[in-house]
Protein backbone atom coordinates (compact mmCIF):
# COMPACT_ATOMS: atom_id res chain seq x y z
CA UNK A 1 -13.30 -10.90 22.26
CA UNK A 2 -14.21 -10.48 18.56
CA UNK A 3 -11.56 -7.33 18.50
CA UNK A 4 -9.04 -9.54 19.99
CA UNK A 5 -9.32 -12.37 17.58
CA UNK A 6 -8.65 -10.07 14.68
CA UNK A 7 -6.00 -8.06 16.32
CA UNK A 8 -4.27 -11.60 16.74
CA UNK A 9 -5.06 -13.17 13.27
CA UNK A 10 -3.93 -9.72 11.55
CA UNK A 11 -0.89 -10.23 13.36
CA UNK A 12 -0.24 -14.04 12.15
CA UNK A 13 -0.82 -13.03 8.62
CA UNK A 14 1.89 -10.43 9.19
CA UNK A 15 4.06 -12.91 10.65
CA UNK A 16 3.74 -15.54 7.61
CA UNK A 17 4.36 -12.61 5.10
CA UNK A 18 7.85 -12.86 6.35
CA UNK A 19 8.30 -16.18 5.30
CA UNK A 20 11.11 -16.64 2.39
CA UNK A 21 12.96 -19.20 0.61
CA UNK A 22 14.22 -18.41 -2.41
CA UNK A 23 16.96 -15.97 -1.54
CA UNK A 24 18.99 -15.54 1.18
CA UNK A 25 17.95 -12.95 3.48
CA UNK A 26 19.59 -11.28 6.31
CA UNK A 27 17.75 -9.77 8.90
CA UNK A 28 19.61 -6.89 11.38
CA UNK A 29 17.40 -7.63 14.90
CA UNK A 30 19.16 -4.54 16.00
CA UNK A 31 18.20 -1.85 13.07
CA UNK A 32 15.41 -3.79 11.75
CA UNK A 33 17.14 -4.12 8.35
CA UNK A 34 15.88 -6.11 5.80
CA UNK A 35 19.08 -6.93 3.33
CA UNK A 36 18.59 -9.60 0.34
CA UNK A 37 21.67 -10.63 -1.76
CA UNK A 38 23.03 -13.97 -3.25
CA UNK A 39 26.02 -15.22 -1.55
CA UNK A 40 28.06 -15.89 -4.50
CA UNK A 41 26.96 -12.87 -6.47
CA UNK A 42 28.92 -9.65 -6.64
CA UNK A 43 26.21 -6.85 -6.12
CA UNK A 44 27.01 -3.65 -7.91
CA UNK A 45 24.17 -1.30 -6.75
CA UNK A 46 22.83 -0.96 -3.22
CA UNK A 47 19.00 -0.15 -3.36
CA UNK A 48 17.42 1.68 -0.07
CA UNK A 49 13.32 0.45 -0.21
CA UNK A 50 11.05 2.02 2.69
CA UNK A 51 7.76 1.46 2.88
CA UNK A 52 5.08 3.63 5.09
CA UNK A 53 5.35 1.23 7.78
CA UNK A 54 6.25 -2.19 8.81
CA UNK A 55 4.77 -5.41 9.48
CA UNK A 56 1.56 -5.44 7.91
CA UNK A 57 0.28 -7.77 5.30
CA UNK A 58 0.92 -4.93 2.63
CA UNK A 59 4.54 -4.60 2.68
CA UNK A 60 5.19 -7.37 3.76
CA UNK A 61 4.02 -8.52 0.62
CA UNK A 62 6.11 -5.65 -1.06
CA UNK A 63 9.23 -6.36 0.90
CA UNK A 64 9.11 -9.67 -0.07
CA UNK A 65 9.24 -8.73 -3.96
CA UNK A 66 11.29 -6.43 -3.57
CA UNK A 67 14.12 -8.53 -1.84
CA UNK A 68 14.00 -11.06 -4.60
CA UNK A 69 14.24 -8.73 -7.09
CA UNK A 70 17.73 -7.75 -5.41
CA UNK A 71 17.78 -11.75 -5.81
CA UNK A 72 16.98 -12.22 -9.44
CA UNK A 73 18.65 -8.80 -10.44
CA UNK A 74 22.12 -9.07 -9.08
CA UNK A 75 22.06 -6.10 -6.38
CA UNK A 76 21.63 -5.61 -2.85
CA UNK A 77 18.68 -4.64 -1.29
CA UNK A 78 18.35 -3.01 2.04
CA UNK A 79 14.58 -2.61 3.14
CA UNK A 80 13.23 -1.34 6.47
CA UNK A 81 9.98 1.04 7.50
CA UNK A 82 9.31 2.84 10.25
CA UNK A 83 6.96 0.90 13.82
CA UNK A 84 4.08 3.41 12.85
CA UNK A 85 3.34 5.64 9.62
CA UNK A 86 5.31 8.38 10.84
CA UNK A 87 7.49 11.09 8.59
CA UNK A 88 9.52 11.56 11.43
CA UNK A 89 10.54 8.44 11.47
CA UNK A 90 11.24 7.41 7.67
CA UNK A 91 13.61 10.29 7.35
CA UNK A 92 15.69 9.06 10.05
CA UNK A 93 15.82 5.94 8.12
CA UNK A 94 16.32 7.62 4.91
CA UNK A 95 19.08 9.49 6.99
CA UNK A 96 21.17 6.04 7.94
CA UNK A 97 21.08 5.45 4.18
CA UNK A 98 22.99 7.81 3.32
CA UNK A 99 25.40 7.29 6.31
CA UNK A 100 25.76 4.10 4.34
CA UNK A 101 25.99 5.49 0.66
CA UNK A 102 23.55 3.71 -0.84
CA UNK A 103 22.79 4.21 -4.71
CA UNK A 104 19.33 4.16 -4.70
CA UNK A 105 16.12 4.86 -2.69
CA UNK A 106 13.07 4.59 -2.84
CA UNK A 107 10.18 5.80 -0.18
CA UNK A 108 6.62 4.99 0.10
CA UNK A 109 6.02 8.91 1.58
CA UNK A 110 3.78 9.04 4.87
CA UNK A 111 3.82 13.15 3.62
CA UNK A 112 4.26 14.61 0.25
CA UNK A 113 6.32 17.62 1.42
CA UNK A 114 8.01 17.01 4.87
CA UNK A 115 10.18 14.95 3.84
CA UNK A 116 11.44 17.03 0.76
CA UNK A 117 14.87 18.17 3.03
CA UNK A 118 16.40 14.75 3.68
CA UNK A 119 15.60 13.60 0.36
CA UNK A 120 17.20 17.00 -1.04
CA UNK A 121 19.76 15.61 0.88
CA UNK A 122 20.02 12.41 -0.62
CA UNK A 123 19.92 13.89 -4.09
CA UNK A 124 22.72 16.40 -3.51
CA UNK A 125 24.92 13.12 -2.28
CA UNK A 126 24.19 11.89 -5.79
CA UNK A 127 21.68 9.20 -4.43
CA UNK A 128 18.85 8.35 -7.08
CA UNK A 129 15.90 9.11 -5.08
CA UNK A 130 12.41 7.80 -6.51
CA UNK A 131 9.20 7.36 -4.57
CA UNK A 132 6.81 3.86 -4.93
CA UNK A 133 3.16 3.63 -3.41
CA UNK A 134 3.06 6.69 -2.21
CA UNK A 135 4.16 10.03 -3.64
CA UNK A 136 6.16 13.59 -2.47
CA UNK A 137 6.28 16.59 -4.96
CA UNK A 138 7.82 15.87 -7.83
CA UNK A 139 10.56 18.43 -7.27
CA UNK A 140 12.09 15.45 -4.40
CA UNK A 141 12.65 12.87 -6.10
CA UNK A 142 12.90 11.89 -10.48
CA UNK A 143 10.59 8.76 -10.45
CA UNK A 144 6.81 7.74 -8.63
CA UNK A 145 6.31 3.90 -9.55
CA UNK A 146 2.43 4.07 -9.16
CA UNK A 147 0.21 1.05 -8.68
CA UNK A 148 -2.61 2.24 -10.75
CA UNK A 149 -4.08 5.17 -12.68
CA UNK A 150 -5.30 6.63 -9.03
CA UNK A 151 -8.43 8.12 -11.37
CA UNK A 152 -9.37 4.46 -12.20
CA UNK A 153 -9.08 3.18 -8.73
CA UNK A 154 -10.86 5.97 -7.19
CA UNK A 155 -13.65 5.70 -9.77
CA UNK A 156 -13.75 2.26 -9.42
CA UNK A 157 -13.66 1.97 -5.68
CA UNK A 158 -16.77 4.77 -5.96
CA UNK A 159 -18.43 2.86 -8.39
CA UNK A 160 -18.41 -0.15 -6.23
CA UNK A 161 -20.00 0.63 -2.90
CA UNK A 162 -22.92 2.50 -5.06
CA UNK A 163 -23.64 -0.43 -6.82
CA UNK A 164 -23.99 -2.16 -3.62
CA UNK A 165 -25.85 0.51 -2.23
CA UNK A 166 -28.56 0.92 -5.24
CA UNK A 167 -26.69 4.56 -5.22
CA UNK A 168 -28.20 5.49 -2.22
CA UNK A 169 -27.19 6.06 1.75
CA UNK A 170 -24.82 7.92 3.94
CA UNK A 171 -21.11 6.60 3.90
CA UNK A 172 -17.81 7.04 5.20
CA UNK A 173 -13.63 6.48 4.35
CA UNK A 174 -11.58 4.97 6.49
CA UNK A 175 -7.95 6.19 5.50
CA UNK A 176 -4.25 6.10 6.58
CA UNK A 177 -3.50 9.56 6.63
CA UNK A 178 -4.61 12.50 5.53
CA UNK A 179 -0.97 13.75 4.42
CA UNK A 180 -0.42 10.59 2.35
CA UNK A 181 -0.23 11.49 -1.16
CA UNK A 182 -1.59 8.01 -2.91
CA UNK A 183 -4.75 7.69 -0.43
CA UNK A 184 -5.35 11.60 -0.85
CA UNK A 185 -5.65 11.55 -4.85
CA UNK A 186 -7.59 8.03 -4.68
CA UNK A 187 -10.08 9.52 -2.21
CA UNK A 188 -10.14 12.69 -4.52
CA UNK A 189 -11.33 10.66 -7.27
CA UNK A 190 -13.81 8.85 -4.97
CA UNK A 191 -15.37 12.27 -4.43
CA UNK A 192 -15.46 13.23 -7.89
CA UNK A 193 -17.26 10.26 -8.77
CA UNK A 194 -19.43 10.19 -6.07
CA UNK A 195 -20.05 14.10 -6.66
CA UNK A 196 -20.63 13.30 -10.94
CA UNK A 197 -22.49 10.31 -10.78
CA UNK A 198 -24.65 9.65 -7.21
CA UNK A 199 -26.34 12.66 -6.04
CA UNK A 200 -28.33 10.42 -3.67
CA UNK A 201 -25.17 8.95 -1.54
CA UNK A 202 -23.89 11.43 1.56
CA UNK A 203 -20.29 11.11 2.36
CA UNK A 204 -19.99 11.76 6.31
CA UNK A 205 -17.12 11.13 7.58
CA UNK A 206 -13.05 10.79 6.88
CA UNK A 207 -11.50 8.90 9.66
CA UNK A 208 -7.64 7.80 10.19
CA UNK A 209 -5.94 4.96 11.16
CA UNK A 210 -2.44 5.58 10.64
CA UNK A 211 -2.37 1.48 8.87
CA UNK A 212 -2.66 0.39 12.27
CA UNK A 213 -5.43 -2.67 12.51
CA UNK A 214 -6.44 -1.34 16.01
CA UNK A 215 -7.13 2.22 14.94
CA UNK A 216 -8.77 0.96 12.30
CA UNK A 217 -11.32 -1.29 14.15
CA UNK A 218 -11.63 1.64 17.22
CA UNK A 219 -12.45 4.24 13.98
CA UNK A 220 -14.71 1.88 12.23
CA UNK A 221 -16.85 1.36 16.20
CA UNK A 222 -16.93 4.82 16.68
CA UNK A 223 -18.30 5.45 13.05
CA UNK A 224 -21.25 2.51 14.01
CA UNK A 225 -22.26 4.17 16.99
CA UNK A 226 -22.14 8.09 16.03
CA UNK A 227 -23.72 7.40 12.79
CA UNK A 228 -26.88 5.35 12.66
CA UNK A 229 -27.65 6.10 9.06
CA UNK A 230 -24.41 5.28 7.85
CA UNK A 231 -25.04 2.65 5.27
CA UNK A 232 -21.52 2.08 4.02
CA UNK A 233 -18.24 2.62 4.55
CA UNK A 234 -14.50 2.59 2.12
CA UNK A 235 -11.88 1.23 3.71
CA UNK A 236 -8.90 3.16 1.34
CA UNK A 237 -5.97 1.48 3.17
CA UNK A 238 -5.28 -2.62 3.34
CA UNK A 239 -5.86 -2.13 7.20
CA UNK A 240 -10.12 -0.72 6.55
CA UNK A 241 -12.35 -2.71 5.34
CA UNK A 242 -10.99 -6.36 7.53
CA UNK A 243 -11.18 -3.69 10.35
CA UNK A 244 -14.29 -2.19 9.33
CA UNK A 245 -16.09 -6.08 8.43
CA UNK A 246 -15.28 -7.38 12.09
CA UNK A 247 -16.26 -3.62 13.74
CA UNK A 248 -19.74 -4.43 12.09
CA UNK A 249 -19.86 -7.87 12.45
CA UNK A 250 -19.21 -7.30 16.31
CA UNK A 251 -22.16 -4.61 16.24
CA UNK A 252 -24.63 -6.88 14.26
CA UNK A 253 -25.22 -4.83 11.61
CA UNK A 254 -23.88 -7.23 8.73
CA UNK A 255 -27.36 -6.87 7.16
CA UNK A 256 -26.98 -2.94 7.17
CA UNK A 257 -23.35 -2.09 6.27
CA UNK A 258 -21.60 -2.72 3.43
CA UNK A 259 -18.01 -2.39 3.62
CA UNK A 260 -15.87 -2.19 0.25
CA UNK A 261 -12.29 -0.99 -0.39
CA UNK A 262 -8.58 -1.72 -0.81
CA UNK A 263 -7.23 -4.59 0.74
CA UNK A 264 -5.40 -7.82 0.29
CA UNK A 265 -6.97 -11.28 -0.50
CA UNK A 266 -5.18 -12.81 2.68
CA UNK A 267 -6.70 -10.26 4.86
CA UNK A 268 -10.17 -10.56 3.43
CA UNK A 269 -10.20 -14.40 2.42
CA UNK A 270 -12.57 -15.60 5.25
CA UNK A 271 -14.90 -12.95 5.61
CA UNK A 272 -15.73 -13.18 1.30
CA UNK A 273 -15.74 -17.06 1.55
CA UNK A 274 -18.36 -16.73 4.33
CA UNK A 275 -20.52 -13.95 2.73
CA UNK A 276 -20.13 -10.91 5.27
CA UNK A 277 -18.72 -8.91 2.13
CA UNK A 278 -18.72 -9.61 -1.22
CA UNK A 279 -15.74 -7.63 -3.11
CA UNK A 280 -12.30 -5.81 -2.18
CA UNK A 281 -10.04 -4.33 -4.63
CA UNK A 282 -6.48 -3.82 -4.79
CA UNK A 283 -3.28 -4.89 -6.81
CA UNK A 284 0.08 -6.92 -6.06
CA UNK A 285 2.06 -5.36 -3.65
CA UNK A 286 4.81 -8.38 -4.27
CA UNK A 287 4.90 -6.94 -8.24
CA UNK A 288 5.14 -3.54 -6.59
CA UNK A 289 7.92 -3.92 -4.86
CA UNK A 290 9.89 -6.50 -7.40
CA UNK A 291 8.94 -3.19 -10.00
CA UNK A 292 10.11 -0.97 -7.85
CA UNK A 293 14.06 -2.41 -7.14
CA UNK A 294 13.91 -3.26 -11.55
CA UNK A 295 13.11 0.15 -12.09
CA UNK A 296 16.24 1.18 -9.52
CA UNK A 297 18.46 -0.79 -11.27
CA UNK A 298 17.53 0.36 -14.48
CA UNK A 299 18.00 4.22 -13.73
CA UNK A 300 21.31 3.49 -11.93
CA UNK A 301 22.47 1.78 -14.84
CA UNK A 302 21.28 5.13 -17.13
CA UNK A 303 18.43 3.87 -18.76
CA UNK A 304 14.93 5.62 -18.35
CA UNK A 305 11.44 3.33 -17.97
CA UNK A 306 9.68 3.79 -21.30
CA UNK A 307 5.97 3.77 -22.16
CA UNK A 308 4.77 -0.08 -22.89
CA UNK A 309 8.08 -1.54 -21.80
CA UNK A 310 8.33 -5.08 -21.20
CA UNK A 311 9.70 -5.66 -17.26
CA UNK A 312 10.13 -9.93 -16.30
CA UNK A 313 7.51 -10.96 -13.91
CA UNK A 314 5.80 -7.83 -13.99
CA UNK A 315 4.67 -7.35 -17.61
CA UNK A 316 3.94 -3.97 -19.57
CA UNK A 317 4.21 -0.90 -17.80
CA UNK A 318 2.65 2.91 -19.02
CA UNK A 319 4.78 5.93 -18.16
CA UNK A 320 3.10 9.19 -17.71
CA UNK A 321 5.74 12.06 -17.71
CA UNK A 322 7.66 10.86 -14.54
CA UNK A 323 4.69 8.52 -13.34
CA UNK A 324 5.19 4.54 -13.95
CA UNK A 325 1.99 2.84 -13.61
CA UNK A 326 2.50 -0.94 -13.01
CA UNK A 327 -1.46 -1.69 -13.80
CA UNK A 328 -4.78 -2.30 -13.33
CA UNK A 329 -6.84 -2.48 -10.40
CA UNK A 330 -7.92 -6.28 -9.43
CA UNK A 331 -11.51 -7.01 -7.71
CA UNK A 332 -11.10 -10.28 -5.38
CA UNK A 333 -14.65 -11.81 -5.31
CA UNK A 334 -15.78 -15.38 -3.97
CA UNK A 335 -14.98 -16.45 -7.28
CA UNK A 336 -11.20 -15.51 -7.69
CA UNK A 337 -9.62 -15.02 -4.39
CA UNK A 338 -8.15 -18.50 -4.21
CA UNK A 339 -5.99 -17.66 -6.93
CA UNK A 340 -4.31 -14.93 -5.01
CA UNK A 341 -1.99 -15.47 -1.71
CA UNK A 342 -0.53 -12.27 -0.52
């Protein structure tokens, strides 16, 4: 019943992230487009945004930034993601935008490598093809707009569960997938924390969801009842640690779990107002995806991000070779997580 009631409310919080005002927005029922634009505004660009996969809290969030961007910006942007976090399926997205000749895109990669031919593709059609959330190798695309230093955020994430652990105890990751390039390098940091810094703390077990909350919840039950030491576990996609709280909620084992990780505040509201976890960490998809369509524009219009330049609503951004990193991690606590709604 428990599993149900999440399943559901996870699924109303995905709904109300497609609420918007403030821009027209045009949905295609048929291709599951996303397209924002002004009606009385000529747009000069067309910018392509695909997340890993749609209708979660996550990108929702993003899509919505993204698609006012296009708003604010004065260009059109066209944003869809594949059912499930599937390669297969974002290329044959990224494939219909360049039946449309699109100017820009820009992929949140569910693999760093397999999708390297359709976005050659793109490229030799004289597309600008960047990559946002989620990386491919460099050699596919000429920009990654990065949330955080994923060092930082893997240290960080580390650093958390051991301090709630008195850095000691078997735990476990809950991730997307093990091809995605953004969880991969934030998990790899995890480890060389963990390895550096808390001999004492066992990591077990790597399980995937594929973002989906059910998977998630099912991977989270099976980790309860396999491992009876386990004493915490990372949730390193928005989907874990809501999935992983209720999993040991339903099992009774709130006073022997603790559950940390990257989520957003929506998602984890009631169970830190109540007490059954204390912290989750992430950043603002919405400023992810509004950075993502600015930096678009401003390569299509020939100008290269800079180190500490200024972008509106967004703030200073570091560039790292060709790595933009929008920011800093943010901890939501008890204390904060009012101030956030996404």
């Amino acid at each position: 019943m428990r599993n149900r009631i999440f399943v559901c409310a996870f699924l109303l919080l995905s709904l109300i992230g497609c609420s918007r005002s403030e821009y027209e927005v045009i949905y295609n029922a048929e291709t599951g487009e996303a397209e924002s634009r002004q009606p009385d505004q000529a747009n000069s660009y067309t910018i392509a945004v695909i997340p890993k996969v749609s209708g979660i809290p996550y990108f929702n969030a993003a899509e919505e930034g993204a698609l006012e961007a296009g708003s604010d910006l004065g260009v059109n942007v066209l944003y869809k993601g594949p059912l499930i976090a599937d390669w297969r399926h974002q290329s044959e997205i990224i494939e219909s935008f360049i039946e449309k000749d699109v100017d820009a895109i820009a992929v949140s990669a569910n693999d760093p490598d397999k999708l390297g031919s359709v976005l050659t593709e793109a490229m030799n059609q004289g597309i600008k093809v960047m990559t946002w959330d989620s990386d491919t190798s460099p050699v596919y695309r000429s920009l990654y707009i990065n949330m955080v230093d994923p060092e930082v955020l893997g240290r960080h994430v580390m650093d958390t569960l051991a301090s709630r652990l008195e850095e000691k105890g078997e735990f476990a990751i809950l991730t997307d997938s093990k091809q995605a390039a953004n969880t991969n390098e934030w998990i790899h940091w995890m480890k060389v924390q963990h390895a550096e810094y808390y001999p004492a703390m066992e990591l077990v077990d790597i399980r995937e969801t594929d973002d989906s909350p059910t998977k998630a919840y099912d991977a989270a039950t099976e980790l309860l009842n396999e491992r009876e030491d386990l004493d915490g576990i990372i949730g390193a996609s928005s989907v874990g640690p809501p999935a992983a709280v209720q999993a040991v909620l339903d099992a009774d084992k709130q006073d022997d779990i603790e559950v940390v990780g990257l989520s957003t505040p929506n998602l984890m509201r009631a169970f830190i107002q109540d007490g059954q976890t204390e912290i989750v960490t992430l950043w603002s998809p919405k400023r992810l995806g509004y950075l993502t369509v600015s930096i678009a524009k401003s390569v299509l219009e020939g100008n290269q991000p800079a180190d500490n330049q200024y972008f509106p609503n967004i703030g200073v951004i570091r560039v790292e070779g060709d790595t933009v990193i929008m920011g800093r991690p943010i901890d939501f606590t008890r204390e904060n997580i009012d101030e956030y709604d996404f």
